[in-house]
C-alpha atoms as a PDB file:
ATOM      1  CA  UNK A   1     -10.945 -29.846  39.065  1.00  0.00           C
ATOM      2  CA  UNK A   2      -9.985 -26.741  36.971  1.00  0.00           C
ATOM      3  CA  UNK A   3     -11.306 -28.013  33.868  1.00  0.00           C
ATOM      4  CA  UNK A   4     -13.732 -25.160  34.025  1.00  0.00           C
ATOM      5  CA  UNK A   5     -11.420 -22.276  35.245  1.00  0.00           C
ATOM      6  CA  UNK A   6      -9.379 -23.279  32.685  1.00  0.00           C
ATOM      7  CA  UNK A   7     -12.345 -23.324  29.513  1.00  0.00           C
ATOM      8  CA  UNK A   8     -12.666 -19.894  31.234  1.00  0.00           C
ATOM      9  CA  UNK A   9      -9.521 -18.448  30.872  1.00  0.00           C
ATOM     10  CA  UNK A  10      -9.479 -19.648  27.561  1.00  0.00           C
ATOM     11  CA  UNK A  11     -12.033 -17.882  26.126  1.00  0.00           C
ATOM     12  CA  UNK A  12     -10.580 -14.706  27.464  1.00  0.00           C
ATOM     13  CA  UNK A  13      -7.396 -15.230  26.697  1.00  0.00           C
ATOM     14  CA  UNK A  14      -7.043 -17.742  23.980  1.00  0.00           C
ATOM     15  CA  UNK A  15      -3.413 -19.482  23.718  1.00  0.00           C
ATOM     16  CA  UNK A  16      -0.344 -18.526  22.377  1.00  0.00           C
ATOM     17  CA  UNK A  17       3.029 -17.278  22.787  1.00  0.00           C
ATOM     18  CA  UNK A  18       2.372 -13.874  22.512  1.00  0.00           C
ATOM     19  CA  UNK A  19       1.015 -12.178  26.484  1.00  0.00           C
ATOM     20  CA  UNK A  20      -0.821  -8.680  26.342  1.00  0.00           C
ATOM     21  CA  UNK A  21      -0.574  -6.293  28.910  1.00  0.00           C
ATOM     22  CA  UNK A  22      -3.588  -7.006  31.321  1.00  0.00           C
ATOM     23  CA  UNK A  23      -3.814 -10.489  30.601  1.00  0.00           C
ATOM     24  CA  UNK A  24      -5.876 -12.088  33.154  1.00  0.00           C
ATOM     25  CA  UNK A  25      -2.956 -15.525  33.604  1.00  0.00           C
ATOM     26  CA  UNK A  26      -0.330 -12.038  34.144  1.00  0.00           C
ATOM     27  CA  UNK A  27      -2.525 -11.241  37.403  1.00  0.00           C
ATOM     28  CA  UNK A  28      -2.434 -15.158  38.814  1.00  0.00           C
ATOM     29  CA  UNK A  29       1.309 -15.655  37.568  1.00  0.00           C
ATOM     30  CA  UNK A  30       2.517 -12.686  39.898  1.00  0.00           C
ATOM     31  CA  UNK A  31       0.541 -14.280  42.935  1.00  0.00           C
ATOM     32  CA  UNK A  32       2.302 -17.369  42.368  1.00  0.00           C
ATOM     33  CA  UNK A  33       5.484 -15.683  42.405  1.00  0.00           C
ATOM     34  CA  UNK A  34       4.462 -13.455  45.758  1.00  0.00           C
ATOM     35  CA  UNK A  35       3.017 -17.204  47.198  1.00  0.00           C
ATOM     36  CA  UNK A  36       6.261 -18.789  46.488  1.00  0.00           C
ATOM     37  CA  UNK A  37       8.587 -15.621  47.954  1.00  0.00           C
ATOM     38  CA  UNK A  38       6.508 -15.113  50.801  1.00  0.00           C
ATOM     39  CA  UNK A  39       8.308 -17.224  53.171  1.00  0.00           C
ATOM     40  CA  UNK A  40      11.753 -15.551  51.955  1.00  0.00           C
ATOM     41  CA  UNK A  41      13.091 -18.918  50.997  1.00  0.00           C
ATOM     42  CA  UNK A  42      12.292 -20.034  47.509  1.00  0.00           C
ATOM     43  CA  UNK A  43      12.878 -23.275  46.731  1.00  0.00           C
ATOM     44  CA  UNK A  44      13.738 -25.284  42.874  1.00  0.00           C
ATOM     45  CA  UNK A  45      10.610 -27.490  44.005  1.00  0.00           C
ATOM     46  CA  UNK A  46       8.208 -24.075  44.494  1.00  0.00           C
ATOM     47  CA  UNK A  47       9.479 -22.955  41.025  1.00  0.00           C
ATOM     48  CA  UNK A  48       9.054 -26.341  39.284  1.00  0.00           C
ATOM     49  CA  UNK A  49       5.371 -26.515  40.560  1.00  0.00           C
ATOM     50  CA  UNK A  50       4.392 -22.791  39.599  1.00  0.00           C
ATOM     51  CA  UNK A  51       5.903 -23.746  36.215  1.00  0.00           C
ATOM     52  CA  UNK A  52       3.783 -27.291  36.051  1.00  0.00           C
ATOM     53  CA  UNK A  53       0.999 -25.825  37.025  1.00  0.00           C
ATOM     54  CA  UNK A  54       0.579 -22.698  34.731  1.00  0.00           C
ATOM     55  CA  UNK A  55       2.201 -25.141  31.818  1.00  0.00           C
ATOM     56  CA  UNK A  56      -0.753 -27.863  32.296  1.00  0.00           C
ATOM     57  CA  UNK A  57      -3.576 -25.409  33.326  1.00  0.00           C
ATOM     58  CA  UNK A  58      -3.069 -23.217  30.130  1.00  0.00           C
ATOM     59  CA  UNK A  59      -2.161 -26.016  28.136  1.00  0.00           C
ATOM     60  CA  UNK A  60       1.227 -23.553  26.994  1.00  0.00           C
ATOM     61  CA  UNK A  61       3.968 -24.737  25.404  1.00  0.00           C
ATOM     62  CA  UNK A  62       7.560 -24.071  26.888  1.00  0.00           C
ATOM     63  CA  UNK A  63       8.215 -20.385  24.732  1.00  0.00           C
ATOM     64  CA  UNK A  64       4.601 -19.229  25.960  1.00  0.00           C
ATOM     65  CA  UNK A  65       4.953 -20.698  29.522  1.00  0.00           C
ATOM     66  CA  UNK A  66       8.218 -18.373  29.687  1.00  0.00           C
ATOM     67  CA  UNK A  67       6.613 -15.229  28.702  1.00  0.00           C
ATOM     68  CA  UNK A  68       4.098 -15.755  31.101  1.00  0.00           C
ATOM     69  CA  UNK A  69       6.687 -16.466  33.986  1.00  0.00           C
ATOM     70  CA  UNK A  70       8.459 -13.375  32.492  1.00  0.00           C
ATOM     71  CA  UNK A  71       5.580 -11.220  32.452  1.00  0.00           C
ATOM     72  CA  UNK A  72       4.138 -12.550  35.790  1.00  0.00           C
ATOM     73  CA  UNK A  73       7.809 -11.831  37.112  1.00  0.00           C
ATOM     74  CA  UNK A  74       7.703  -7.997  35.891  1.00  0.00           C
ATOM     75  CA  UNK A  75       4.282  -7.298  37.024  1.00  0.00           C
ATOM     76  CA  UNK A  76       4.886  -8.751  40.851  1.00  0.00           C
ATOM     77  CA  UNK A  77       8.066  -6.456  41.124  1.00  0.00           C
ATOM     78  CA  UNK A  78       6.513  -3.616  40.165  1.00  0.00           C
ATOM     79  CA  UNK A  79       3.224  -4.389  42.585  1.00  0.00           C
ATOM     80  CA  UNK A  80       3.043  -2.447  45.962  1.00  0.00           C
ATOM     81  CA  UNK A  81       0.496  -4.762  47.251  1.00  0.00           C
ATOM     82  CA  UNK A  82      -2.206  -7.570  46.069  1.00  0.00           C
ATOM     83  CA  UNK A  83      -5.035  -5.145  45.156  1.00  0.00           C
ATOM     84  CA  UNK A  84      -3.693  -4.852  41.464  1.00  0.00           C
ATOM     85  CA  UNK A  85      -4.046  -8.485  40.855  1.00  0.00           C
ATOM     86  CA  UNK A  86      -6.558  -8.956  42.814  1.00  0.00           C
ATOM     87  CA  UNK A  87      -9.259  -6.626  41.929  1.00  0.00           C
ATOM     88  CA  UNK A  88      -8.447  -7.606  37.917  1.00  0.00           C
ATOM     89  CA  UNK A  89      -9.254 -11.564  38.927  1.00  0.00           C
ATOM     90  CA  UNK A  90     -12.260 -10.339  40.785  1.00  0.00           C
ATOM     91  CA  UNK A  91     -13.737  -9.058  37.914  1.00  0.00           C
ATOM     92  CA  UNK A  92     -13.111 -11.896  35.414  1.00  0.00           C
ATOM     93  CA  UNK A  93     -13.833 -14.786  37.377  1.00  0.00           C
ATOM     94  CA  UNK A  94     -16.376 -16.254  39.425  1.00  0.00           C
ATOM     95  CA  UNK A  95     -16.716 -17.401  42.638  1.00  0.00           C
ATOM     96  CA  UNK A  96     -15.795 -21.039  41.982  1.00  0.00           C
ATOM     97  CA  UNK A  97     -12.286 -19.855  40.154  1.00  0.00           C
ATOM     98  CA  UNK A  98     -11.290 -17.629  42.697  1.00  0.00           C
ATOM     99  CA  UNK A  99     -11.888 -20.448  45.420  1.00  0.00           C
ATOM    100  CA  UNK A 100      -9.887 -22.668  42.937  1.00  0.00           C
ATOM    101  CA  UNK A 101      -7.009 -20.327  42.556  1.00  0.00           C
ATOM    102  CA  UNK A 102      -7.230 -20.370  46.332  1.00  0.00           C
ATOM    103  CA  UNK A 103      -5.933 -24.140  46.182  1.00  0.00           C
ATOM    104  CA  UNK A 104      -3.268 -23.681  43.574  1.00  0.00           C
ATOM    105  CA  UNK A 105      -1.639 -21.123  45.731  1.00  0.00           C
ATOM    106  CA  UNK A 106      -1.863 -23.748  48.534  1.00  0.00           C
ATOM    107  CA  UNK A 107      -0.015 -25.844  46.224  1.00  0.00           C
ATOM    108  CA  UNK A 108       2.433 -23.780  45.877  1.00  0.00           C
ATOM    109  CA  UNK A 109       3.115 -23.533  49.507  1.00  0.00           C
ATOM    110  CA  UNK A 110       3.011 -27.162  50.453  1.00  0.00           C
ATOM    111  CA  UNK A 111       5.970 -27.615  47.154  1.00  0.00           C
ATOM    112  CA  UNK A 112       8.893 -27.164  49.569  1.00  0.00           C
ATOM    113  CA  UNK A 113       6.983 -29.667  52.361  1.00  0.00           C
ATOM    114  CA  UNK A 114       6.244 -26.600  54.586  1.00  0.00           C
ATOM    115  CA  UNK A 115       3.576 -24.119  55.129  1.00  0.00           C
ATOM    116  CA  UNK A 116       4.814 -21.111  57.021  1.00  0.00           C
ATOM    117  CA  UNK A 117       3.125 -18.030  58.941  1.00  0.00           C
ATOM    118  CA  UNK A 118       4.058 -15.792  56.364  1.00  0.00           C
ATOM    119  CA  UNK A 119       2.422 -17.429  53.509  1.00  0.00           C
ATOM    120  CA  UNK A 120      -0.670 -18.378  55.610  1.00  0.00           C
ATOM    121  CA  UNK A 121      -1.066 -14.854  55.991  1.00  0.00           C
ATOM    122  CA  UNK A 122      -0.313 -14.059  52.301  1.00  0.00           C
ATOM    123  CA  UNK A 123      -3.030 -16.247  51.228  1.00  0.00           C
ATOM    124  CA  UNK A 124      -5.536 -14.964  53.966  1.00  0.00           C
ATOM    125  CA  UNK A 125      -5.032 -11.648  52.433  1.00  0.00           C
ATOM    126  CA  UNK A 126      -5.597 -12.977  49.074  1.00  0.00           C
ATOM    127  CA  UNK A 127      -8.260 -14.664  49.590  1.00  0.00           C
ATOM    128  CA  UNK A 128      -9.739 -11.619  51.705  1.00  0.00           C
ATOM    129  CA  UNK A 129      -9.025  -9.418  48.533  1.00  0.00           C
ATOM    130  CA  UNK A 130     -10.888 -12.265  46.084  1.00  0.00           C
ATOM    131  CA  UNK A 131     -13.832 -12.720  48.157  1.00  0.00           C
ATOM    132  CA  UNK A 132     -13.415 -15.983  49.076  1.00  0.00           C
ATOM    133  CA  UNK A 133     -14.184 -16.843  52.784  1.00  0.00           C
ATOM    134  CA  UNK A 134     -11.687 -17.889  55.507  1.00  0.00           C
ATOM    135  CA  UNK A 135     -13.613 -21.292  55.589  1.00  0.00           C
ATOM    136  CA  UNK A 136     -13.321 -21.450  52.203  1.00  0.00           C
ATOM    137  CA  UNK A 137      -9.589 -20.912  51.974  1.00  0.00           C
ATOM    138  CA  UNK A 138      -9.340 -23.222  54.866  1.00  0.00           C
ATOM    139  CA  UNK A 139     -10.630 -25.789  53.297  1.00  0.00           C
ATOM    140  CA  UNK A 140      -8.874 -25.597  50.467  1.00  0.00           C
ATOM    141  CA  UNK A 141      -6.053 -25.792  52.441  1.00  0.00           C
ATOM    142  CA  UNK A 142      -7.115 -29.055  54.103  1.00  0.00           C
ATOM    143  CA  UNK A 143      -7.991 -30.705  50.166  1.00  0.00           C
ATOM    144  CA  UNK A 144      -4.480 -29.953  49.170  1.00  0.00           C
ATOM    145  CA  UNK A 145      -2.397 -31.520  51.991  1.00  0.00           C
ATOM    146  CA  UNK A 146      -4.918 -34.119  52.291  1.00  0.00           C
ATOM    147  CA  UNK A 147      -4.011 -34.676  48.848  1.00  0.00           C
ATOM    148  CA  UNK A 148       0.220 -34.005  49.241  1.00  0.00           C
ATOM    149  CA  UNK A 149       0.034 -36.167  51.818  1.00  0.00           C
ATOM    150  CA  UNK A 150       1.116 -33.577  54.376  1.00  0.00           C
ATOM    151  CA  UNK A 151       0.406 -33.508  57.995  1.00  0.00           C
ATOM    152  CA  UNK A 152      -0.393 -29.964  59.241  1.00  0.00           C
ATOM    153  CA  UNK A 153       0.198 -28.138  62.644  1.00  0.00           C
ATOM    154  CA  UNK A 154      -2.373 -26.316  63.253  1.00  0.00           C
ATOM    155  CA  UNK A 155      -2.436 -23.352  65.755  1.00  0.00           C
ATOM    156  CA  UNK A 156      -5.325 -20.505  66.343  1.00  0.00           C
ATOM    157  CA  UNK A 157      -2.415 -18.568  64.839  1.00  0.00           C
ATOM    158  CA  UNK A 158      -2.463 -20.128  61.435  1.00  0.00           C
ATOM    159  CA  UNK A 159      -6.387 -20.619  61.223  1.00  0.00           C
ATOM    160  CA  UNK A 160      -7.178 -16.861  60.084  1.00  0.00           C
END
Protein backbone atom coordinates (compact mmCIF):
# COMPACT_ATOMS: atom_id res chain seq x y z
CA UNK A 1 0.00 0.00 0.00
CA UNK A 2 2.88 2.52 0.58
CA UNK A 3 5.18 0.92 -1.68
CA UNK A 4 4.99 4.06 -3.70
CA UNK A 5 5.06 6.76 -0.90
CA UNK A 6 7.80 5.04 0.22
CA UNK A 7 9.99 4.86 -3.52
CA UNK A 8 9.00 8.55 -3.04
CA UNK A 9 10.48 9.45 -0.02
CA UNK A 10 13.35 7.69 -1.03
CA UNK A 11 14.40 9.51 -3.73
CA UNK A 12 14.19 12.64 -1.68
CA UNK A 13 15.65 11.54 1.09
CA UNK A 14 17.77 8.56 0.43
CA UNK A 15 18.61 6.31 3.67
CA UNK A 16 20.89 6.57 6.29
CA UNK A 17 21.66 7.38 9.73
CA UNK A 18 22.46 10.74 9.32
CA UNK A 19 18.71 13.29 9.31
CA UNK A 20 19.09 16.93 7.82
CA UNK A 21 17.24 19.67 9.00
CA UNK A 22 14.03 19.83 6.76
CA UNK A 23 13.91 16.34 6.04
CA UNK A 24 10.63 15.53 4.67
CA UNK A 25 10.26 11.85 7.28
CA UNK A 26 11.18 14.97 10.25
CA UNK A 27 7.70 16.63 9.16
CA UNK A 28 5.57 13.06 9.31
CA UNK A 29 7.63 11.82 12.48
CA UNK A 30 6.38 14.96 14.56
CA UNK A 31 2.66 14.22 13.41
CA UNK A 32 3.01 10.86 14.66
CA UNK A 33 4.18 12.06 17.85
CA UNK A 34 1.22 14.97 18.03
CA UNK A 35 -1.31 11.78 16.75
CA UNK A 36 -0.11 9.65 19.50
CA UNK A 37 -0.21 12.67 22.41
CA UNK A 38 -3.34 13.96 21.29
CA UNK A 39 -5.53 12.07 23.51
CA UNK A 40 -3.13 13.00 26.59
CA UNK A 41 -2.58 9.36 27.30
CA UNK A 42 0.26 7.77 25.44
CA UNK A 43 0.47 4.39 25.49
CA UNK A 44 3.91 1.63 25.03
CA UNK A 45 1.55 0.12 22.18
CA UNK A 46 1.17 3.87 20.33
CA UNK A 47 5.01 4.17 20.64
CA UNK A 48 5.82 0.62 19.44
CA UNK A 49 3.61 1.20 16.28
CA UNK A 50 5.04 4.80 15.39
CA UNK A 51 8.42 3.05 15.78
CA UNK A 52 7.27 -0.13 13.40
CA UNK A 53 5.93 1.86 11.15
CA UNK A 54 8.63 4.56 10.36
CA UNK A 55 11.29 1.44 10.86
CA UNK A 56 9.49 -0.71 7.95
CA UNK A 57 8.28 2.26 5.76
CA UNK A 58 11.89 3.76 5.51
CA UNK A 59 13.42 0.55 5.57
CA UNK A 60 15.90 2.27 8.68
CA UNK A 61 17.88 0.45 10.74
CA UNK A 62 17.57 0.85 14.65
CA UNK A 63 20.55 3.96 14.97
CA UNK A 64 18.68 5.82 11.98
CA UNK A 65 15.11 4.97 13.21
CA UNK A 66 16.31 6.80 16.57
CA UNK A 67 17.47 9.92 15.03
CA UNK A 68 14.43 10.18 13.27
CA UNK A 69 12.25 9.64 16.51
CA UNK A 70 14.78 12.13 18.04
CA UNK A 71 14.51 14.63 15.47
CA UNK A 72 10.70 14.13 14.94
CA UNK A 73 10.58 14.55 18.88
CA UNK A 74 12.51 18.08 18.76
CA UNK A 75 10.68 19.45 15.88
CA UNK A 76 6.93 18.62 17.43
CA UNK A 77 8.00 20.46 20.74
CA UNK A 78 9.09 23.27 19.23
CA UNK A 79 5.78 23.41 16.72
CA UNK A 80 2.96 25.93 17.69
CA UNK A 81 0.58 24.26 15.43
CA UNK A 82 0.39 21.70 12.27
CA UNK A 83 1.01 24.30 9.52
CA UNK A 84 4.90 23.74 9.76
CA UNK A 85 4.62 20.15 8.94
CA UNK A 86 2.01 20.39 7.06
CA UNK A 87 2.62 22.88 4.43
CA UNK A 88 6.41 21.10 3.97
CA UNK A 89 4.41 17.54 3.15
CA UNK A 90 2.12 19.49 0.92
CA UNK A 91 4.70 20.44 -1.20
CA UNK A 92 6.63 17.14 -1.57
CA UNK A 93 3.98 14.78 -1.94
CA UNK A 94 1.07 14.07 -3.91
CA UNK A 95 -2.28 13.57 -3.41
CA UNK A 96 -2.18 9.78 -3.03
CA UNK A 97 0.72 10.11 -0.10
CA UNK A 98 -0.95 12.59 1.77
CA UNK A 99 -4.26 10.41 1.74
CA UNK A 100 -1.86 7.53 2.74
CA UNK A 101 -0.25 9.33 5.58
CA UNK A 102 -3.87 9.99 6.45
CA UNK A 103 -4.18 6.11 7.32
CA UNK A 104 -0.92 5.72 9.15
CA UNK A 105 -1.98 8.36 11.54
CA UNK A 106 -5.23 6.33 11.91
CA UNK A 107 -3.01 3.62 12.83
CA UNK A 108 -1.60 5.22 15.24
CA UNK A 109 -4.78 6.01 16.96
CA UNK A 110 -6.46 2.66 16.82
CA UNK A 111 -2.67 1.21 18.65
CA UNK A 112 -4.07 1.67 22.17
CA UNK A 113 -7.73 0.00 20.94
CA UNK A 114 -9.38 3.48 21.14
CA UNK A 115 -10.07 6.37 18.96
CA UNK A 116 -10.90 9.46 20.95
CA UNK A 117 -12.51 13.04 20.15
CA UNK A 118 -9.36 14.63 20.50
CA UNK A 119 -7.45 12.76 17.97
CA UNK A 120 -10.45 12.65 15.55
CA UNK A 121 -10.17 16.20 15.58
CA UNK A 122 -6.33 16.22 15.31
CA UNK A 123 -6.50 14.28 12.22
CA UNK A 124 -9.47 16.37 10.73
CA UNK A 125 -7.20 19.26 11.05
CA UNK A 126 -4.47 17.45 9.43
CA UNK A 127 -6.01 16.27 6.90
CA UNK A 128 -7.76 19.82 6.36
CA UNK A 129 -4.12 21.30 6.31
CA UNK A 130 -2.90 18.36 3.59
CA UNK A 131 -5.73 18.70 1.34
CA UNK A 132 -7.17 15.63 1.72
CA UNK A 133 -11.04 15.55 1.97
CA UNK A 134 -13.16 14.66 5.05
CA UNK A 135 -14.47 11.64 2.94
CA UNK A 136 -11.23 10.84 2.23
CA UNK A 137 -9.92 10.80 5.77
CA UNK A 138 -13.06 9.02 6.64
CA UNK A 139 -12.46 6.43 4.74
CA UNK A 140 -9.29 5.87 5.62
CA UNK A 141 -10.44 5.63 8.86
CA UNK A 142 -12.97 2.89 8.04
CA UNK A 143 -9.85 0.71 5.94
CA UNK A 144 -7.82 0.77 9.06
CA UNK A 145 -10.25 -0.55 11.73
CA UNK A 146 -11.75 -2.67 9.18
CA UNK A 147 -8.39 -3.95 9.01
CA UNK A 148 -7.49 -3.83 13.22
CA UNK A 149 -10.42 -5.45 13.59
CA UNK A 150 -12.00 -2.63 15.58
CA UNK A 151 -15.58 -1.82 15.95
CA UNK A 152 -16.22 1.97 15.86
CA UNK A 153 -18.89 4.27 17.56
CA UNK A 154 -19.76 6.51 15.43
CA UNK A 155 -21.51 9.85 16.35
CA UNK A 156 -22.23 13.14 14.01
CA UNK A 157 -19.64 14.35 16.52
CA UNK A 158 -16.77 12.23 15.36
CA UNK A 159 -17.71 12.27 11.51
CA UNK A 160 -16.06 15.84 10.76
Amino acid sequence: MFERFRSFLDSLTGHGPHIEPGDPRIAIAALCIQVMEADGEVHEKERKKIRSMVKEHYQLDDASLDALIVAGEAAESQAIDYFRFTSDIKRHFSEEQRIDLIGMLWEIVYADGKRSEMEDHVIWRIADLLGVSGRDRIIKRQEVAAKLDVVEETTAEQEQ
